[in-house]
Protein backbone atom coordinates (compact mmCIF):
# COMPACT_ATOMS: atom_id res chain seq x y z
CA UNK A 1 0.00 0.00 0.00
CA UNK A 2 1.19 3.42 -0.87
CA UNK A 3 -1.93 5.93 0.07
CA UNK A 4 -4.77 5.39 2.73
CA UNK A 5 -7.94 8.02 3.56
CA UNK A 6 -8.93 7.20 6.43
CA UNK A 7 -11.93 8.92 7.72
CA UNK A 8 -12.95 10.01 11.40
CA UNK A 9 -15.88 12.55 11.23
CA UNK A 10 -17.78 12.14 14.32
CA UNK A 11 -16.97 13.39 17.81
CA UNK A 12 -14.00 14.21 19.66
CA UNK A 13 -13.17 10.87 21.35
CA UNK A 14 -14.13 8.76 18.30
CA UNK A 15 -11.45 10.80 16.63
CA UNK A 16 -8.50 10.31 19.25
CA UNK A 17 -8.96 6.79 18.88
CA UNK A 18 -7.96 6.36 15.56
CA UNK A 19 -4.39 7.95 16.47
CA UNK A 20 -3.18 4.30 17.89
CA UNK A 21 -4.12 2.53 14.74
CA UNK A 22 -2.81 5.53 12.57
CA UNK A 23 0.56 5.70 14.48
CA UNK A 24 0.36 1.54 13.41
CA UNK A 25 0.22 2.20 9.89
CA UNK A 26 2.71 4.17 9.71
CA UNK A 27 4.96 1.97 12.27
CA UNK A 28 4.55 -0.72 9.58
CA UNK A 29 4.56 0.78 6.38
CA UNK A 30 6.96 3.53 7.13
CA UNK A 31 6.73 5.07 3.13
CA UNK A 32 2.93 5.05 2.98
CA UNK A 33 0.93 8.34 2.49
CA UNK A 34 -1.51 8.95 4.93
CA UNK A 35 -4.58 11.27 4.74
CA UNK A 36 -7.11 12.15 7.22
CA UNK A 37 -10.85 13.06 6.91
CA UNK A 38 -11.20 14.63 10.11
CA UNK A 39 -14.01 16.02 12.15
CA UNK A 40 -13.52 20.36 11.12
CA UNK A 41 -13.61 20.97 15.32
CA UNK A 42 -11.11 18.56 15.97
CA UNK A 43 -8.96 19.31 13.70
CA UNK A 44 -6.45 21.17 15.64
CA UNK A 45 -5.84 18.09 17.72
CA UNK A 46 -4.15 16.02 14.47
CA UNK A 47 -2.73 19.00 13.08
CA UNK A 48 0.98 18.29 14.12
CA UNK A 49 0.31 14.47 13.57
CA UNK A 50 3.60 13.82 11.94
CA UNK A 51 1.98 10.36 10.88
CA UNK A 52 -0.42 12.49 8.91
CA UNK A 53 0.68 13.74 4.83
CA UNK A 54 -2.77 15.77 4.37
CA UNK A 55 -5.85 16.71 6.44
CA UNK A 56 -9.34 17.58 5.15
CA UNK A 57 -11.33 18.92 7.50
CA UNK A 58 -15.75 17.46 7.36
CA UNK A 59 -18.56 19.69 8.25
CA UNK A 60 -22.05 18.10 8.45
CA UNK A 61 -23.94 20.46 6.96
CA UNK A 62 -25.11 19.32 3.11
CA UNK A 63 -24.38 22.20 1.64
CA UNK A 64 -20.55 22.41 2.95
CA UNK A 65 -19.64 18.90 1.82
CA UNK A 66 -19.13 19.25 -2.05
CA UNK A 67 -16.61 21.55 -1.00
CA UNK A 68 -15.01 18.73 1.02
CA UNK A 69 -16.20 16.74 -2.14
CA UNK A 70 -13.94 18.67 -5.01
CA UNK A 71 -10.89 18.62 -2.44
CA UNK A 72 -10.76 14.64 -2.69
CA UNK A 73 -11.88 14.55 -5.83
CA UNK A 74 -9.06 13.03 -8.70
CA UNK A 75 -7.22 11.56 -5.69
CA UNK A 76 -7.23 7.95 -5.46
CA UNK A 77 -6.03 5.72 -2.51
CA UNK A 78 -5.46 1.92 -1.80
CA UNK A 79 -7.93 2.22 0.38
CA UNK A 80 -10.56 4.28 2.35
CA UNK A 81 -11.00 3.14 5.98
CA UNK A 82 -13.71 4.72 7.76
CA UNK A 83 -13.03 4.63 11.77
CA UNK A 84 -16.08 5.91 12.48
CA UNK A 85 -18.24 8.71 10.65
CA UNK A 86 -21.98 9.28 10.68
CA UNK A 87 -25.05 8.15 8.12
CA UNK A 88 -24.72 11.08 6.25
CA UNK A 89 -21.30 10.74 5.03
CA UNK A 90 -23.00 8.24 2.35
CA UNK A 91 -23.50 11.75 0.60
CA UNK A 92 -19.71 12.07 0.42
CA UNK A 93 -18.93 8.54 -1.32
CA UNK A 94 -19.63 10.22 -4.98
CA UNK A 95 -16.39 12.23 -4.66
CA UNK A 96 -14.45 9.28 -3.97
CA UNK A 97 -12.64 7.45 -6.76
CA UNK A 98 -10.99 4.99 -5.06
CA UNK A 99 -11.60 1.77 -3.75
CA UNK A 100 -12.19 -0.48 -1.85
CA UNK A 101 -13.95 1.42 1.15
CA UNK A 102 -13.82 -0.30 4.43
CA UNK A 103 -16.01 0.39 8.09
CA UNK A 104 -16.21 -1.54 11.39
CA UNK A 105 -20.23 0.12 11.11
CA UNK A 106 -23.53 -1.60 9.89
CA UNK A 107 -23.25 0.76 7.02
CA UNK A 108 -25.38 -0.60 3.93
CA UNK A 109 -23.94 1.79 1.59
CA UNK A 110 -20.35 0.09 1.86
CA UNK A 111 -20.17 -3.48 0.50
CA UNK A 112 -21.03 -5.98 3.34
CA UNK A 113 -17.90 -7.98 2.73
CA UNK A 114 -16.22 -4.66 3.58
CA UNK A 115 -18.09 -4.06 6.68
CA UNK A 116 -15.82 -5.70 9.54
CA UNK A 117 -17.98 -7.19 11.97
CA UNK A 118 -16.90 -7.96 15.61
CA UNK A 119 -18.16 -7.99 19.08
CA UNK A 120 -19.57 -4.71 19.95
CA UNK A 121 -18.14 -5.09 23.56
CA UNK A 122 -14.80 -4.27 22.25
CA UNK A 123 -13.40 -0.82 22.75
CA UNK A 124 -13.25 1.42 19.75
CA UNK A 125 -9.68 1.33 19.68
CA UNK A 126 -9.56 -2.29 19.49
CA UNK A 127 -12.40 -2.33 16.71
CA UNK A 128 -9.62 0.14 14.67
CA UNK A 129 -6.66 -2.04 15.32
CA UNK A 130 -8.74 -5.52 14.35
CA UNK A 131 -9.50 -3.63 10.97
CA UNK A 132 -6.18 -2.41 9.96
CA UNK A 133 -5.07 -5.95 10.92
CA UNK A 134 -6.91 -7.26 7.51
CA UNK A 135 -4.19 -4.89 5.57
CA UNK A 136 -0.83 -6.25 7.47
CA UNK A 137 -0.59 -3.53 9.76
CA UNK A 138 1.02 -4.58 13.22
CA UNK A 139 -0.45 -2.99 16.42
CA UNK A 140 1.74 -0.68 18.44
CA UNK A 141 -0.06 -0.01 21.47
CA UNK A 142 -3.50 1.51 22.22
CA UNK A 143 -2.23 4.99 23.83
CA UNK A 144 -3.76 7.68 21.69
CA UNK A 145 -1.70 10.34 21.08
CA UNK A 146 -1.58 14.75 20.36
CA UNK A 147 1.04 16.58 19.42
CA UNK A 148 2.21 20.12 20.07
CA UNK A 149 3.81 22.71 18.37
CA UNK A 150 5.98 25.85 20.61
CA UNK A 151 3.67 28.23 19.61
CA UNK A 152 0.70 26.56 21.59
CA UNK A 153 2.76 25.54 24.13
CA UNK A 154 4.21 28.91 24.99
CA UNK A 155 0.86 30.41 24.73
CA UNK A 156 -0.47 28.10 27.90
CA UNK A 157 2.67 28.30 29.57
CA UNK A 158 1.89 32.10 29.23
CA UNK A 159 -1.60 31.84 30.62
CA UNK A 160 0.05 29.71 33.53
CA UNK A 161 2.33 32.29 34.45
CA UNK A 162 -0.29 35.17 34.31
CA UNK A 163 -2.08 33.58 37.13
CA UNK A 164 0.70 32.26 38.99
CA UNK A 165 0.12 28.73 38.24
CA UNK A 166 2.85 26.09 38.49
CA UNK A 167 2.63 23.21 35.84
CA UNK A 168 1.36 19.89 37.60
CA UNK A 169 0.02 21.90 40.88
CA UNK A 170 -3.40 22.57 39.40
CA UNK A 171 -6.44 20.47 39.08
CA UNK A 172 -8.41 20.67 35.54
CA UNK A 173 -11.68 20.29 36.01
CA UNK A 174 -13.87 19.82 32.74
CA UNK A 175 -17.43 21.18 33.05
CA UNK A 176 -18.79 20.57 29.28
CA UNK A 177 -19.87 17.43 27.63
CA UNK A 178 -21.69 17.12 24.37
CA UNK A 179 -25.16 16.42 25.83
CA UNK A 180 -26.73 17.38 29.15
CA UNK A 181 -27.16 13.57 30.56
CA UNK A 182 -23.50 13.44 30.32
CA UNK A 183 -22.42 16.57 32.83
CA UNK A 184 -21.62 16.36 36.59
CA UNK A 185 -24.16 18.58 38.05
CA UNK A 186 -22.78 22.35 38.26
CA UNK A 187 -23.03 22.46 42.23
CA UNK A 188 -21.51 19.05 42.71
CA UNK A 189 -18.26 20.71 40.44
CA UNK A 190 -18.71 23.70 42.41
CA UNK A 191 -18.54 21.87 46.02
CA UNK A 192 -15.10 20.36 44.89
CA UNK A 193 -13.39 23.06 43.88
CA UNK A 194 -14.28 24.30 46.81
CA UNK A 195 -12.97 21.45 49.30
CA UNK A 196 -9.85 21.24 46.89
CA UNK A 197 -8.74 24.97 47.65
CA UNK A 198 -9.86 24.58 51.50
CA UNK A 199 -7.56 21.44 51.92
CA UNK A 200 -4.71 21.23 49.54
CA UNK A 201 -2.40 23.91 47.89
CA UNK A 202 -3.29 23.23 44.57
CA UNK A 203 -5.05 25.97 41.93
CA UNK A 204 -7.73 25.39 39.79
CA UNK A 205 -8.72 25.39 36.07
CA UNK A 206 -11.90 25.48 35.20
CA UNK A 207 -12.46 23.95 31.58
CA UNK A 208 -14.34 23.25 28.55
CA UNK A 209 -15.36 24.36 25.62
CA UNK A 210 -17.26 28.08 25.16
CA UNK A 211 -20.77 26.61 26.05
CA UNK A 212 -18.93 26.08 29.50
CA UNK A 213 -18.15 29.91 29.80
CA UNK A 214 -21.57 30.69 31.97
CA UNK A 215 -20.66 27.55 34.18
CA UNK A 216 -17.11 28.14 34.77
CA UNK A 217 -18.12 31.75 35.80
CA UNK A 218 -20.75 30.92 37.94
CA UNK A 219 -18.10 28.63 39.63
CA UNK A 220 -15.67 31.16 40.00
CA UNK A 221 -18.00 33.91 41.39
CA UNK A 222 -18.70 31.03 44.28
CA UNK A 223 -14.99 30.55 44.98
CA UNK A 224 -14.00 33.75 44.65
CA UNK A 225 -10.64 33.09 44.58
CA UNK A 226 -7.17 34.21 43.01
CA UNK A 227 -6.59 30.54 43.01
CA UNK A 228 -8.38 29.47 40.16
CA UNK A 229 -9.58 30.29 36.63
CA UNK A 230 -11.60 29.28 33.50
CA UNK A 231 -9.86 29.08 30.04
CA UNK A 232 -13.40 27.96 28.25
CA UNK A 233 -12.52 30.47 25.62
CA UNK A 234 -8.99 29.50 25.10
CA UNK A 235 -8.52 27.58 21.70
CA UNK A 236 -8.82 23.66 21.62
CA UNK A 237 -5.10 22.53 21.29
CA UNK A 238 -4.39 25.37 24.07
CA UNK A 239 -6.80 23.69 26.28
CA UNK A 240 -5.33 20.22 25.49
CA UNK A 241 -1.64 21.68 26.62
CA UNK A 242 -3.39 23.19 29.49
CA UNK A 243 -4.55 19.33 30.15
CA UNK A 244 -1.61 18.22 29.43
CA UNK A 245 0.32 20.36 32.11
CA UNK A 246 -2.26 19.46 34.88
CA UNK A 247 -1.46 17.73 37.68
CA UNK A 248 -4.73 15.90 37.78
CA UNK A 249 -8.10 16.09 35.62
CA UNK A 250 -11.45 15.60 36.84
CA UNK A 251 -14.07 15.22 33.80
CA UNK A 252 -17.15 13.27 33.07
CA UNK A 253 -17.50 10.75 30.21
CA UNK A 254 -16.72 13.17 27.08
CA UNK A 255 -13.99 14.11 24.29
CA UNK A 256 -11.56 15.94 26.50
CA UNK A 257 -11.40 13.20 28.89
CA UNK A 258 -9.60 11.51 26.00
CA UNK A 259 -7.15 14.45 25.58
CA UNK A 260 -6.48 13.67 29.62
CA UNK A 261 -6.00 9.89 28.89
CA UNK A 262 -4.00 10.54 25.59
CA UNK A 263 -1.44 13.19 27.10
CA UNK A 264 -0.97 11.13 29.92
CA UNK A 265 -2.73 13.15 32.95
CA UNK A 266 -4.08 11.43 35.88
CA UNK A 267 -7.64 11.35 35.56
CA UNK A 268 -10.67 10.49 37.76
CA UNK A 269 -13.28 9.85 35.25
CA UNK A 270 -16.93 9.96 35.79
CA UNK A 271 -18.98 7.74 33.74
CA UNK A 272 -23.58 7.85 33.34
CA UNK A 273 -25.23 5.19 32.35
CA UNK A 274 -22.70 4.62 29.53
CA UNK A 275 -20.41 1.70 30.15
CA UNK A 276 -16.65 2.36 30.12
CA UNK A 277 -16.10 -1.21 28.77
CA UNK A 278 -16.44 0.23 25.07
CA UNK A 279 -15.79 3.90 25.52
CA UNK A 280 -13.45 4.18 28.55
CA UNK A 281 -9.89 3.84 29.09
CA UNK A 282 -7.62 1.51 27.19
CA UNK A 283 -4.56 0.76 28.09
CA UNK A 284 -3.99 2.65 30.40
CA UNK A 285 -2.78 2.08 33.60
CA UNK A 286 -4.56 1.93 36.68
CA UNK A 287 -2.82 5.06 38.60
CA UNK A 288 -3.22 7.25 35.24
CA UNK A 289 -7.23 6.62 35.46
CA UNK A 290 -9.61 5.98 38.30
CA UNK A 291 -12.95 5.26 36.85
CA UNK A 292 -16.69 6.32 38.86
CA UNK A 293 -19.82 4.57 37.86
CA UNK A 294 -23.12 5.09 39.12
CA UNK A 295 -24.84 2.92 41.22
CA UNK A 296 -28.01 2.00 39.62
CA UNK A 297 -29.65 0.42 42.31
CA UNK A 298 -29.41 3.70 44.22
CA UNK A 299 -29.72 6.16 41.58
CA UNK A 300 -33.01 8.43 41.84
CA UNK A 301 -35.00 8.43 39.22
CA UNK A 302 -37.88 10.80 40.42
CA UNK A 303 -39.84 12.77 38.04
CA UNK A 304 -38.59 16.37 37.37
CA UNK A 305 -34.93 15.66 37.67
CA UNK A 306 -32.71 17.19 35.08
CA UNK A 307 -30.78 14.76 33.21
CA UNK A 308 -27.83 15.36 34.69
CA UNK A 309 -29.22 14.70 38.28
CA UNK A 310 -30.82 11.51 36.34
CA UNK A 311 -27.42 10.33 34.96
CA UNK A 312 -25.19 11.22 38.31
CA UNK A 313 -27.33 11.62 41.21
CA UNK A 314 -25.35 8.44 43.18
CA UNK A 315 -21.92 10.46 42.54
CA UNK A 316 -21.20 12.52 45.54
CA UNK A 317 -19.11 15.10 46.08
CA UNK A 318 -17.24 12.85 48.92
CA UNK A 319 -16.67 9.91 46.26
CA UNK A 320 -15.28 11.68 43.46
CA UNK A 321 -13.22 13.56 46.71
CA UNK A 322 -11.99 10.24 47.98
CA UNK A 323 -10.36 9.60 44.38
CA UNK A 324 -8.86 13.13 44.22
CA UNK A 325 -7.45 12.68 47.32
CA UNK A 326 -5.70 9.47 46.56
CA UNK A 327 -4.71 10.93 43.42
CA UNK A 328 -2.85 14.40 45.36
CA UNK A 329 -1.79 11.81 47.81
CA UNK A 330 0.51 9.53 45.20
CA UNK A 331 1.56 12.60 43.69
CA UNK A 332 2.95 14.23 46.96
CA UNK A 333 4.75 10.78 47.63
CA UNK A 334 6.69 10.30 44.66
């Protein structure tokens, strides 16, 4: 093989877990070409990739894609390998003039002996690496990986220093997630930050993406403290090095905790009604991720309860505490 597309257009965390299986390919085939059809907000996450040749960014919207369409157009490939994308791409597979293309989903618009069927208990990493296998490639690991270039790096080493903030003496936490069952409750984030300052010496970031802005300030107007600060606004890849430099990250189930996991921050990750078995950590090690799950036996279900209270009602304050403190504790030790 000489050229590949492959194609990740759906959310953040599907994305990151294609860069164990691209980081393959190119461990195996160290002269191949490889292009990425990437997710357009994500994009800044693969863009110093130095696996990566070429990468086209994909917006959803109909009337975006041709544009997409005309970029890929005349260029052909050994293969398209689609690690995970949504129904709609169908409308993309005119532009392409390659084949074969190949998915690890039900999709009935790819040929079924290209559809790669395995258990859908195994994590999406795996499902990547058990696809390229059928081409040769050798797997390498399942750590994900991001990459970062001086100028971002500077810029959050900047922001650090503005506030007086040490690198690994500050506590991320993330406040966003792409749907409302999937948030820790405000109050809950609130409480912790709060018991965090009170005991330890360690600052606090307050992160996210801009949706998170009115949260994060709410937060910080309750603290009201020197000692910590939002960077909702800050671009993605800042916020990753910002993760990155963190001493510990405390995030529910969504995309940035797979910047956490991938950059190699401790995180204590709380998960809904979503099981980690398929979307959680892989590979990683047991003091790099601490892992919360609802009790559904306990979990209050009463009428009028937002979905986040529905989702995380059984995670307290004092259990996602008695992680952080085990966390600050190992760190202090070695």
């Amino acid at each position: 093989m000489e050229k590949i597309l492959i194609v990740s257009s759906t959310g953040m965390g599907d994305c990151l877990w294609g860069t164990p299986g691209i980081r393959a390919l190119k461990k195996t085939f160290p002269s191949i070409e490889i292009d990425l059809v990437v997710n357009c907000a994500w994009r800044p996450l693969f863009d110093f990739n130095p696996h990566l040749n070429r990468i086209f960014e994909y917006q959803d919207q109909w009337y975006r894609q041709p544009f997409l369409g005309m970029r890929l157009l005349g260029r052909y490939y050994d293969a398209i390998l689609i690690f995970h994308a949504n129904r709609n791409f169908r409308r993309m597979m005119p532009w392409f003039r390659s084949l074969p293309v190949w998915c690890i989903q039900g999709f009935n618009w790819v040929p079924e002996s290209n559809r790669v069927k395995m258990d859908a208990n195994i994590h999406g990493i795996e499902r990547r690496l058990l696809m390229l296998e059928k081409f040769g490639v050798k797997p390498n690991g399942g750590q994900m990986e991001i990459f970062f270039d001086s100028i971002t790096l500077g810029r959050s080493q900047q922001i650090l220093q503005a506030h007086d903030f040490s690198p690994g003496e500050y506590v991320y936490l993330n406040l966003g997630a792409a749907v409302e069952s999937r948030r820790w409750m405000v109050e809950r984030f609130s409480e912790l930050a709060s018991r965090i300052l009170k005991i330890t010496s360690w600052n606090i970031i307050l992160g996210g993406g801009p949706n998170e802005k009115k949260r994060a300030l709410t937060i910080l107007n309750q603290l009201n403290s020197s000692r910590a600060m939002e960077v909702c606004s800050q671009p993605i890849l800042v916020n990753a090095a910002m993760i990155s430099k963190a001493g510990l990250m405390v995030t529910s189930d969504t995309g940035p905790m797979h910047i956490g996991l991938a950059v190699g921050t401790p995180v204590v990750a709380l998960f809904g009604t979503i099981s980690p078995t398929g979307s959680g950590p892989h590979e990683v090690p047991d003091h790099l991720c601490r892992v919360i799950k609802i009790d559904l036996e306990e979990k209050n279900c009463a009428e009028g309860m937002d979905p986040g209270e529905f989702h995380f009602g059984s995670i307290t304050v004092d259990t996602v505490w008695e992680q952080v403190e085990k966390v600050l504790e190992e760190k202090s030790n070695s």
